[in-house]
Protein backbone atom coordinates (compact mmCIF):
# COMPACT_ATOMS: atom_id res chain seq x y z
CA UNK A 1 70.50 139.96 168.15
CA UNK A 2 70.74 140.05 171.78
CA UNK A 3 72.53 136.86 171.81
CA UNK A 4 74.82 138.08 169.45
CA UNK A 5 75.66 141.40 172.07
CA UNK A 6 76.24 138.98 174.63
CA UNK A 7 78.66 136.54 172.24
CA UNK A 8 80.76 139.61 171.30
CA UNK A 9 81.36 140.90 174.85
CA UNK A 10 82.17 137.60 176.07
CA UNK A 11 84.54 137.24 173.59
CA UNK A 12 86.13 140.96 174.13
CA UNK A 13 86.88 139.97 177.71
CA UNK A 14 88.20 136.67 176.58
CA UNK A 15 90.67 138.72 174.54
CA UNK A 16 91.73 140.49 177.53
CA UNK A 17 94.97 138.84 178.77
CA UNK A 18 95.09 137.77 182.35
CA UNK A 19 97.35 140.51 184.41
CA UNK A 20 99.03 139.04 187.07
CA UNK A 21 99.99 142.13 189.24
CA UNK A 22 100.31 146.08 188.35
CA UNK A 23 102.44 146.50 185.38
CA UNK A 24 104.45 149.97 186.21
CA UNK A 25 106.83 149.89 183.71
CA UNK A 26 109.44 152.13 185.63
CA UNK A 27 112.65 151.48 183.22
CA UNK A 28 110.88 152.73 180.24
CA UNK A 29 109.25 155.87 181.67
CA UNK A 30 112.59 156.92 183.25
CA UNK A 31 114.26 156.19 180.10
CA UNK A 32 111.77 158.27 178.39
CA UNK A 33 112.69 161.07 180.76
CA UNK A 34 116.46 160.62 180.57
CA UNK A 35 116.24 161.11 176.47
CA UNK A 36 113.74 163.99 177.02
CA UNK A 37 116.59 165.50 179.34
CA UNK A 38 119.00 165.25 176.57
CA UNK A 39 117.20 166.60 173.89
CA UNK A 40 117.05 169.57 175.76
CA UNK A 41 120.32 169.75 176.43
CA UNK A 42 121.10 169.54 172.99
CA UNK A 43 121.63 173.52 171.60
CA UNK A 44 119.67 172.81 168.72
CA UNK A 45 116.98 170.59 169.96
CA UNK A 46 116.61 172.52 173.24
CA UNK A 47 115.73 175.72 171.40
CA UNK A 48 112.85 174.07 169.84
CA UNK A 49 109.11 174.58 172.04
CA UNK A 50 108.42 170.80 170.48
CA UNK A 51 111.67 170.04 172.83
CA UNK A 52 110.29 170.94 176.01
CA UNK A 53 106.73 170.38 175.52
CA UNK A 54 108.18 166.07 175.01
CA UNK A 55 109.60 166.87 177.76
CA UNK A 56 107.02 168.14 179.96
CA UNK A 57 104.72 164.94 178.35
CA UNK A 58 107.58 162.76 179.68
CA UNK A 59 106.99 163.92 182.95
CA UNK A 60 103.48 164.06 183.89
CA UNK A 61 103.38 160.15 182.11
CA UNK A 62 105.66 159.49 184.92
CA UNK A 63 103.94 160.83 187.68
CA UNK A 64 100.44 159.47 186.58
CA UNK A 65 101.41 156.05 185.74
CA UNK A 66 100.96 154.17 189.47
CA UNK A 67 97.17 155.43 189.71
CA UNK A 68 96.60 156.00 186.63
CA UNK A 69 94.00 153.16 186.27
CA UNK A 70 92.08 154.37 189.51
CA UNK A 71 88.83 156.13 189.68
CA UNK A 72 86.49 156.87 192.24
CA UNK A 73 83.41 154.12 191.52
CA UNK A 74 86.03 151.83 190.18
CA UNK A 75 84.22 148.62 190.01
CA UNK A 76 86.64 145.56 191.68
CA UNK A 77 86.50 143.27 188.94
CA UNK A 78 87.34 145.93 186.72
CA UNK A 79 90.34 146.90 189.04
CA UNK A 80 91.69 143.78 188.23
CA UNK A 81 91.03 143.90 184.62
CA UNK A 82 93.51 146.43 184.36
CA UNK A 83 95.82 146.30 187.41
CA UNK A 84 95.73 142.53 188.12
CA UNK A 85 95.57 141.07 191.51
CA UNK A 86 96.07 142.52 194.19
CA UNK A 87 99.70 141.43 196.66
CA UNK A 88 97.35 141.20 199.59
CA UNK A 89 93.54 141.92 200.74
CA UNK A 90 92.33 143.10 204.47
CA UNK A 91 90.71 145.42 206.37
CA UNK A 92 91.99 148.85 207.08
CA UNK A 93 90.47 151.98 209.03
CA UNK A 94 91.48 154.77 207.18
CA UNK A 95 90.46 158.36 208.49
CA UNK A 96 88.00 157.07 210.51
CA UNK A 97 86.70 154.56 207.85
CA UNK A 98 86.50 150.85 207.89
CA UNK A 99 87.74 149.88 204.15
CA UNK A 100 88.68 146.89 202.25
CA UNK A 101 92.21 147.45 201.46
CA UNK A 102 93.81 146.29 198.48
CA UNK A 103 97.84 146.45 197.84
CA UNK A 104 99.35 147.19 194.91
CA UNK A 105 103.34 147.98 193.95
CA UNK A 106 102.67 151.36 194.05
CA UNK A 107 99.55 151.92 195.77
CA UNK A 108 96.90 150.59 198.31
CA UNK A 109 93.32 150.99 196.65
CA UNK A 110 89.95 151.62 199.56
CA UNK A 111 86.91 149.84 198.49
CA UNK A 112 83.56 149.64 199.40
CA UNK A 113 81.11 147.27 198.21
CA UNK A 114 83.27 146.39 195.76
CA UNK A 115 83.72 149.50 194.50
CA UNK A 116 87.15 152.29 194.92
CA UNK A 117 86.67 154.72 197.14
CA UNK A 118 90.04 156.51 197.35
CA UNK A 119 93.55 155.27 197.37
CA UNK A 120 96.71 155.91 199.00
CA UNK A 121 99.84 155.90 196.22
CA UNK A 122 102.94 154.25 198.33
CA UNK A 123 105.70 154.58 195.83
CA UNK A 124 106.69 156.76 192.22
CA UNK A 125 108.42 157.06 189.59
CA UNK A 126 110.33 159.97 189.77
CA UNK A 127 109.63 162.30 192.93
CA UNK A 128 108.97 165.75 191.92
CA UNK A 129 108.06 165.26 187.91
CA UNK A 130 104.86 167.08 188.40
CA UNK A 131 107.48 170.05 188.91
CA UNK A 132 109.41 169.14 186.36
CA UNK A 133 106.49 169.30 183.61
CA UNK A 134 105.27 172.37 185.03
CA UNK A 135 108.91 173.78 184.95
CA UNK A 136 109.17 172.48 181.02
CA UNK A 137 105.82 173.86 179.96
CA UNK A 138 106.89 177.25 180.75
CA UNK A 139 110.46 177.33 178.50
CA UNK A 140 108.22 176.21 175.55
CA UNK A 141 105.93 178.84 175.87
CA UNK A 142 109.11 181.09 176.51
CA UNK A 143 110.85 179.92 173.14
CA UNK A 144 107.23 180.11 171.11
CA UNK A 145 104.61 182.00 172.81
CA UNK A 146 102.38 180.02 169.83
CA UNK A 147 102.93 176.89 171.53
CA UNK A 148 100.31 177.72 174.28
CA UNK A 149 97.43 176.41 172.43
CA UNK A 150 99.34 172.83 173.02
CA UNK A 151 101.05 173.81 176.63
CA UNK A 152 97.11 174.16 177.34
CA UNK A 153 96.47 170.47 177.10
CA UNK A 154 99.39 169.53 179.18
CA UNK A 155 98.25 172.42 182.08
CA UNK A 156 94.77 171.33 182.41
CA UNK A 157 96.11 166.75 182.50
CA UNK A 158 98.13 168.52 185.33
CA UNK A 159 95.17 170.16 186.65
CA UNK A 160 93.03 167.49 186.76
CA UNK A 161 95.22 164.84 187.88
CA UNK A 162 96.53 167.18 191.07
CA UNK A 163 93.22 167.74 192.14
CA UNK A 164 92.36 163.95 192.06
CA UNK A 165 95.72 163.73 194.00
CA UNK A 166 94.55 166.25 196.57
CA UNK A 167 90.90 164.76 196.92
CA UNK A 168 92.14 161.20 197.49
CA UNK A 169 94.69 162.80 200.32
CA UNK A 170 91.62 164.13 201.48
CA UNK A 171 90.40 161.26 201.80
CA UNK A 172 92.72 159.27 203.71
CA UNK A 173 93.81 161.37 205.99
CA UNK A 174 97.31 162.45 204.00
CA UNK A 175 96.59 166.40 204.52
CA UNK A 176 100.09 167.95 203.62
CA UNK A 177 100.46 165.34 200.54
CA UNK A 178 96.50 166.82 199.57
CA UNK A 179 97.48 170.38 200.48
CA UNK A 180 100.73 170.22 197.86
CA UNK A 181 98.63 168.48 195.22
CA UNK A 182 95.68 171.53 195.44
CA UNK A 183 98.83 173.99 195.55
CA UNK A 184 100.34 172.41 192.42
CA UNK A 185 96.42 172.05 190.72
CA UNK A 186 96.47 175.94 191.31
CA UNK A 187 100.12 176.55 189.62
CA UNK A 188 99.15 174.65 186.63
CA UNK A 189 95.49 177.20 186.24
CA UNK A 190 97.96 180.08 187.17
CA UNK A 191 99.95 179.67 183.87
CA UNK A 192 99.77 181.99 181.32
CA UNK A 193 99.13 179.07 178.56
CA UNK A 194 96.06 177.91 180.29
CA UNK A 195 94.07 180.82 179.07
CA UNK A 196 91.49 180.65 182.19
CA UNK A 197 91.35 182.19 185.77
CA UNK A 198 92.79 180.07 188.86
CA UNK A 199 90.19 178.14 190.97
CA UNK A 200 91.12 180.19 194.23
CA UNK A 201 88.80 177.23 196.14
CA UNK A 202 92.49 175.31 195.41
CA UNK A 203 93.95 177.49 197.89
CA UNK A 204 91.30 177.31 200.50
CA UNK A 205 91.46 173.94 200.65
CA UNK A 206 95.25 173.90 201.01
CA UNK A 207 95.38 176.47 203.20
CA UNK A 208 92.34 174.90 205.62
CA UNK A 209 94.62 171.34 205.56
CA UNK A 210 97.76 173.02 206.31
CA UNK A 211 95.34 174.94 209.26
CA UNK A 212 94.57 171.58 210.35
CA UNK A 213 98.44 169.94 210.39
CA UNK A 214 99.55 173.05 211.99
CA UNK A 215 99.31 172.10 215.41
CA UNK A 216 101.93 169.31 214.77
CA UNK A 217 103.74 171.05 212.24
CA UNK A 218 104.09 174.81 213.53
CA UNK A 219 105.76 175.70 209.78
CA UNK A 220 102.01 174.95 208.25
CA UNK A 221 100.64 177.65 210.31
CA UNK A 222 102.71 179.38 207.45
CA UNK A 223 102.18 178.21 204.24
CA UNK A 224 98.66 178.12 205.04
CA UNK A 225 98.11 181.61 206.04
CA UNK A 226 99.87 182.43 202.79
CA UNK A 227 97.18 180.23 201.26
CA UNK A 228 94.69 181.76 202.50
CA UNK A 229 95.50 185.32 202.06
CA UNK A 230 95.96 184.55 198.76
CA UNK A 231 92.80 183.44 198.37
CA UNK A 232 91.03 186.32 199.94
CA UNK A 233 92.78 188.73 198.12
CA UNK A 234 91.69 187.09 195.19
CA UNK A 235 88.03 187.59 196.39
CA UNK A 236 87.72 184.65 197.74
CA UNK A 237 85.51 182.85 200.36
CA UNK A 238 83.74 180.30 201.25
CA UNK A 239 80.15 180.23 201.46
CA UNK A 240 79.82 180.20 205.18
CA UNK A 241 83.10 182.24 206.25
CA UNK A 242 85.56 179.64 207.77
CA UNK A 243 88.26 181.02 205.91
CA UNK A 244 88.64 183.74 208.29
CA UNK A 245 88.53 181.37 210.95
CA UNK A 246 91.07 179.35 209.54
CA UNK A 247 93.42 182.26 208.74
CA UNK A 248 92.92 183.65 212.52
CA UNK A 249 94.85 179.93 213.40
CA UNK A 250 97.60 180.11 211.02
CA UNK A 251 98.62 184.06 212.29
CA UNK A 252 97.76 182.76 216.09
CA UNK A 253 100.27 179.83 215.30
CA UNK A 254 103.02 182.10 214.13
CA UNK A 255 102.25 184.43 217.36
CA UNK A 256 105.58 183.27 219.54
CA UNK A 257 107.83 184.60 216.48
CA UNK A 258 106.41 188.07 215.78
CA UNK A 259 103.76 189.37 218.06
CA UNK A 260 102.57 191.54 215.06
CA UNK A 261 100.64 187.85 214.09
CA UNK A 262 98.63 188.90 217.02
CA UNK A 263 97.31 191.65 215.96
CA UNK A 264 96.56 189.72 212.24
CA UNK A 265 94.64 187.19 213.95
CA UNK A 266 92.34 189.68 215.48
CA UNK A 267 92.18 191.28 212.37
CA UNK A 268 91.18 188.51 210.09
CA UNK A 269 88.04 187.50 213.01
CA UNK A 270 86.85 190.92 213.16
CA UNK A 271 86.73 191.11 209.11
CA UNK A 272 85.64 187.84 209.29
CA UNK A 273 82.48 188.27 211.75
CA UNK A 274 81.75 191.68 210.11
CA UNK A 275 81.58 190.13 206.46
CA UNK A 276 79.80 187.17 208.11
CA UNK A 277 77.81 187.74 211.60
CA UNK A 278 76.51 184.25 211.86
CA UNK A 279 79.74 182.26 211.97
CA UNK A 280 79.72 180.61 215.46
CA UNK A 281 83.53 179.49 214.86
CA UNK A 282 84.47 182.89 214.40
CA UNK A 283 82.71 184.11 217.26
CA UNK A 284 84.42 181.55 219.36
CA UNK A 285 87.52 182.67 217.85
CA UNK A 286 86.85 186.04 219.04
CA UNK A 287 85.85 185.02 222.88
CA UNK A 288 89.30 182.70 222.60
CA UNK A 289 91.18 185.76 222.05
CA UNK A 290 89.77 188.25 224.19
CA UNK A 291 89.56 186.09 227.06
CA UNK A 292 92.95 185.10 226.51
CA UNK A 293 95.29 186.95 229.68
CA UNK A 294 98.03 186.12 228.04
CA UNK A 295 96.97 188.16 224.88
CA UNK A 296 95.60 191.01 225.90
CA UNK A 297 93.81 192.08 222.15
CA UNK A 298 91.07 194.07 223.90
CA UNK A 299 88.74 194.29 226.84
CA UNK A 300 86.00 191.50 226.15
CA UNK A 301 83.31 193.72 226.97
CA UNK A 302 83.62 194.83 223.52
CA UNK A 303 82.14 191.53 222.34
CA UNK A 304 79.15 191.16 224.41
CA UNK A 305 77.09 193.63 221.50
CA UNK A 306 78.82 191.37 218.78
CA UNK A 307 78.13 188.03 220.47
CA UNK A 308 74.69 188.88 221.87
CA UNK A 309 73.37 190.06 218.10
CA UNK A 310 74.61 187.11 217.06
CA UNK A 311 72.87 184.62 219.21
CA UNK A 312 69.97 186.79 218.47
CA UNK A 313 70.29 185.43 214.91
CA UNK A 314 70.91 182.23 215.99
CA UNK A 315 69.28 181.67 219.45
CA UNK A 316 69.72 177.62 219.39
CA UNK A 317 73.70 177.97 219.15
CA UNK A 318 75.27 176.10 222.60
CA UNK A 319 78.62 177.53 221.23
CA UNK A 320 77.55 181.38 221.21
CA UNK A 321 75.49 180.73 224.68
CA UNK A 322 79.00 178.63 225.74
CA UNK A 323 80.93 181.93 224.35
CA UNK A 324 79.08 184.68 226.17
CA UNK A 325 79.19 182.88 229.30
CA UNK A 326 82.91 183.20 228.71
CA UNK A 327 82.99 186.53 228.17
CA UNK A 328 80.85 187.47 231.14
CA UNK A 329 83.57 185.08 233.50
CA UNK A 330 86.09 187.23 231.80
CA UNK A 331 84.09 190.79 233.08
CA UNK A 332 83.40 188.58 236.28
CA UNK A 333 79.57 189.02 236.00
CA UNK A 334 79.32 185.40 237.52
CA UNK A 335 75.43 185.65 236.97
CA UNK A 336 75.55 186.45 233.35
CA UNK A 337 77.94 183.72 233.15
CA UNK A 338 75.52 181.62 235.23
CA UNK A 339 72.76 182.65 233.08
CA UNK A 340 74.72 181.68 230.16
CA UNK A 341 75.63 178.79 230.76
CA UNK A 342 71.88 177.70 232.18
CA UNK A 343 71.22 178.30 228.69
CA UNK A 344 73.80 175.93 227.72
CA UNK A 345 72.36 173.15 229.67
CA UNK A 346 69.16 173.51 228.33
CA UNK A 347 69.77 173.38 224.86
CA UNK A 348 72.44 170.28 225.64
CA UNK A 349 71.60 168.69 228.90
CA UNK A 350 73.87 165.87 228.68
CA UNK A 351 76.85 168.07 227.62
CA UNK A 352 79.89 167.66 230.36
CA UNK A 353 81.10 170.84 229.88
CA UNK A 354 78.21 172.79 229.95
CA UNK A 355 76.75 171.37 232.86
CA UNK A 356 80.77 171.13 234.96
CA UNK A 357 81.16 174.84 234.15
CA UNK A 358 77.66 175.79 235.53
CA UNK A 359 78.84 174.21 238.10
CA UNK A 360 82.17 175.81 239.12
CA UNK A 361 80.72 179.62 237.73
CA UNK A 362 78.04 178.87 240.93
CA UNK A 363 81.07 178.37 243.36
CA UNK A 364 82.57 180.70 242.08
CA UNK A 365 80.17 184.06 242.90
CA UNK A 366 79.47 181.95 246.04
CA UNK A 367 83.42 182.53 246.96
CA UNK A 368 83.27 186.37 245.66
CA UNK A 369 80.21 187.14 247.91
CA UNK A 370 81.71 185.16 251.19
CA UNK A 371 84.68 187.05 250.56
CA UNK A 372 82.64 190.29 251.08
CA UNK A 373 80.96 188.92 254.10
CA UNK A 374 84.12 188.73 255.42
CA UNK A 375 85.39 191.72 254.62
CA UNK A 376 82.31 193.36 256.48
CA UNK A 377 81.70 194.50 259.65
CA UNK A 378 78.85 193.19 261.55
CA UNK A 379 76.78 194.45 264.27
CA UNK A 380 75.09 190.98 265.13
CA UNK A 381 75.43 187.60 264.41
CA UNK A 382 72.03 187.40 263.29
CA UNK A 383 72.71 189.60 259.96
CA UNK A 384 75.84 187.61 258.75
CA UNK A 385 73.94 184.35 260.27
CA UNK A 386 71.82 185.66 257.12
CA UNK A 387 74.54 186.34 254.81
CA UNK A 388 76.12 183.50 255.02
CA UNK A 389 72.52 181.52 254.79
CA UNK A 390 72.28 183.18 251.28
CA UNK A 391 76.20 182.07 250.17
CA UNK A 392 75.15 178.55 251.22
CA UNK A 393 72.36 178.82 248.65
CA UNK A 394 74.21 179.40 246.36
CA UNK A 395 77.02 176.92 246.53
CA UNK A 396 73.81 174.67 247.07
CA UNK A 397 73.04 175.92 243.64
CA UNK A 398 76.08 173.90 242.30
CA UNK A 399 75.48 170.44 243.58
CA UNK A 400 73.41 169.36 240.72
CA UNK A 401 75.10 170.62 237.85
CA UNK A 402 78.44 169.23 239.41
CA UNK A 403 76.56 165.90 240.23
CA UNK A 404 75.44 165.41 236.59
CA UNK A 405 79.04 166.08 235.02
CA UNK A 406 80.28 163.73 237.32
CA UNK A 407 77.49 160.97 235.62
CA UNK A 408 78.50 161.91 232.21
CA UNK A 409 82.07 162.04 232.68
CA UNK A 410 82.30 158.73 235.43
CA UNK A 411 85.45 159.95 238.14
CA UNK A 412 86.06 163.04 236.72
CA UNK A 413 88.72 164.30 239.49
CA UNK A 414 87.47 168.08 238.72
CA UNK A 415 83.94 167.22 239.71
CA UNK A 416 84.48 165.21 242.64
CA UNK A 417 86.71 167.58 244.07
CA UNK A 418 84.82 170.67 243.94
CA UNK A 419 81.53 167.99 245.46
CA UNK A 420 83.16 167.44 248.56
CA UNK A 421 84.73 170.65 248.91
CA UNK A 422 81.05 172.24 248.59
CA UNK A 423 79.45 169.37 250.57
CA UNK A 424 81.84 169.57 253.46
CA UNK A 425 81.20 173.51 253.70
CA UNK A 426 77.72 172.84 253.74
CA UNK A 427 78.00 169.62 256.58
CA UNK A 428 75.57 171.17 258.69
CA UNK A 429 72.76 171.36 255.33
CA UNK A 430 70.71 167.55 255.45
CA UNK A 431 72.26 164.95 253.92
CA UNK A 432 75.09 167.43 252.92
CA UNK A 433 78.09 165.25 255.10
CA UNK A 434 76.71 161.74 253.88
CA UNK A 435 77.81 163.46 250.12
CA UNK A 436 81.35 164.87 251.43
CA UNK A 437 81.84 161.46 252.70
CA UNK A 438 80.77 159.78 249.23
CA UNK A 439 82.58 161.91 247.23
CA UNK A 440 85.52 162.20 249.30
CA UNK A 441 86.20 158.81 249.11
CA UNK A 442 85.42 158.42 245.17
CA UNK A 443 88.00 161.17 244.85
CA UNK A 444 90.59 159.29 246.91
CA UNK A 445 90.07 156.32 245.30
CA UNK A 446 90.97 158.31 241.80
CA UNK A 447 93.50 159.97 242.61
CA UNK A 448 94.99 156.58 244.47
CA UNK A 449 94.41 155.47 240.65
CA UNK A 450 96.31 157.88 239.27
């Protein structure tokens, strides 16, 4: 019997006929659509639900038929089963990820051991039919409010095969193509006919990808705060918050055309960090904005009880500890900010920024208190022999936090200049003028390089 199992299938893939490359049969679909078109146009026909729900049929066949042999686990062999060979095979770093890359007519599949991936589609039918069915779904449920229970197939195909759109954008990297798929996955659950509530989640993730493009494309700033308002209004959020965050961006971005955005963006962090008080991002939202001079929300003292309950939640953060040592340079309390930041290092030793911004926050309350030693009066040079010992203690403080940015970030100008500006002032300390005249000559050499 088991031979028998093994005959048959051997003999079903036998009957398969060899494809020879992806058979898109354009001429026919857009013929399909072209009658479709006139039917509707016809007074008779067109006032039929029948009509328009063809119609809509035409459409989304159109708009599926490139991919519409692709799925995610897609074995290779069976790719080629169905789409034939491929017009050329090589490598191809896609988002980040090394794939093999397979090219089609109208699309390049991504595999990995021998299996799809995701997919990029590189040519259709007819741009915009997804539209177009959507647009003819909605006059047949006009003309017969009965046809729904049918319009409700079509709606969910659309459904489906947007969100498959949007995840494979996703995946390779094609965030405004995925953002309009999610948005058009969401208009198709929005329809009357589909008899079900709209997956807000559809707008989050458009709304986070248009977040994401905004800083090249300042119009996504936007379309994806409309996303996401939308999607909190609906009662929507993510598990974690981030939507807030993400919102905060897109009114920040519009900020240069209405300064009311301003006032939005501190909004949606302050809902945000009340409705969840563990977000880090948010908090760092918050310490962006009220350290900001140029913004001006609020006075940043405000945060330290909202950022210091928070790192009481989460004591292991280096963002929170990296955010209230902003906030504290902000109030210029140079040894909270120290303190901070010392914090900073010792969770993440080997983190540049932590470690050059200890650094500079050092020489920095070392230039505030020799300012006031200079703006005193002295009544022998024994006392501000004494000051000024204690100012060169703590610029000496400095040295090794600037020294160890310096070995994680090899010739970083910032470093080496504040080094020798610190070791020269200090030429009279041991071994302090052998440094200056290391680092001096480092930094000449860089910025010779430059």
């Amino acid at each position: 019997m088991k031979r028998m199992i093994l005959t048959a299938a051997a003999a079903l893939l036998l009957a398969i006929p060899a494809v020879q490359a992806q058979k898109v049969n354009k001429d026919a679909l857009l013929s399909k659509i072209e009658k479709s078109d006139e039917a509707v146009a016809d007074a008779k026909k067109g006032a039929k639900a029948a009509t328009w729900i063809s119609r809509g049929k035409a459409y989304y066949d159109a708009a599926v038929a490139p991919t519409k042999s692709l799925f995610v686990g897609l074995e290779s062999m069976m790719l080629k089963l169905a789409d034939g060979d491929p017009t050329s095979v090589g490598k191809e770093t896609v988002n980040g990820v090394e794939y093999d890359a397979w090219v089609y007519p109208y699309y390049t599949a991504y595999l990995q051991d021998d299996k799809v991936k995701t997919w990029k589609q590189t040519q259709t039918v007819y741009d915009g039919a997804i539209e177009k069915a959507l647009e003819s779904y909605d006059k047949a449920c006009e003309i017969d409010p009965k046809s729904a229970s049918k319009v409700k197939d079509g709606l969910q195909q659309i459904s489906d095969f947007c969100s498959q759109v949007g995840n494979a954008g996703l995946d390779t990297g094609d965030f405004i193509g995925a953002a309009d798929a999610y948005v058009l996955a969401f208009a198709a659950q929005s329809k009357p006919a589909y008899e079900g509530k709209p997956d807000p989640a559809l707008l989050y993730y458009a709304g986070y990808l248009r977040t994401v493009d905004g800083s090249n494309n300042p119009a996504s700033f936007v379309q994806g705060g409309e996303y996401l308002s939308k999607a909190l209004d609906m009662g929507y959020a993510d598990e974690e918050g981030n939507i807030y965050y993400y919102l905060f961006h897109c009114y920040y971005g519009q900020k240069a055309q209405d300064k009311a955005f301003l006032e939005k963006a501190k909004q949606a962090l302050l809902t945000g960090i009340e409705k969840f008080p563990k977000n880090d991002r948010i908090i760092d939202g918050l310490v962006q904005l009220y350290t900001s001079p140029e913004d001006n929300v609020g006075d940043p003292a405000d945060l330290i009880g909202l950022i210091d309950k928070a790192i009481e939640n989460n004591p292991s953060s280096v963002d929170l500890w990296f955010g209230r040592g902003r906030i504290f340079y902000a109030l210029k309390d140079y040894d909270q900010s120290i303190d901070s930041f010392k914090k900073v290092v010792e969770l993440k030793p080997d983190l540049y920024e932590g470690n050059y911004y200890l650094g500079v926050f050092y020489t920095i309350k070392g230039d505030e208190v020799n300012k006031e030693i200079n703006a005193k009066q002295y009544s022998s040079q024994a006392a501000y022999d004494a000051d000024l010992e204690k100012v060169n203690v703590i610029y000496m403080e400095a040295i090794p936090y600037l020294e160890k940015a310096l070995e994680l970030k090899e010739n970083d100008p910032s470093s080496l200049e504040l080094l020798k500006s610190i070791c020269f002032r200090l030429r009279d300390e041991e071994g302090m003028m052998d440094k200056y005249n290391k680092y001096n000559e480092l930094y000449k050499q860089v910025q010779g390089g430059e």
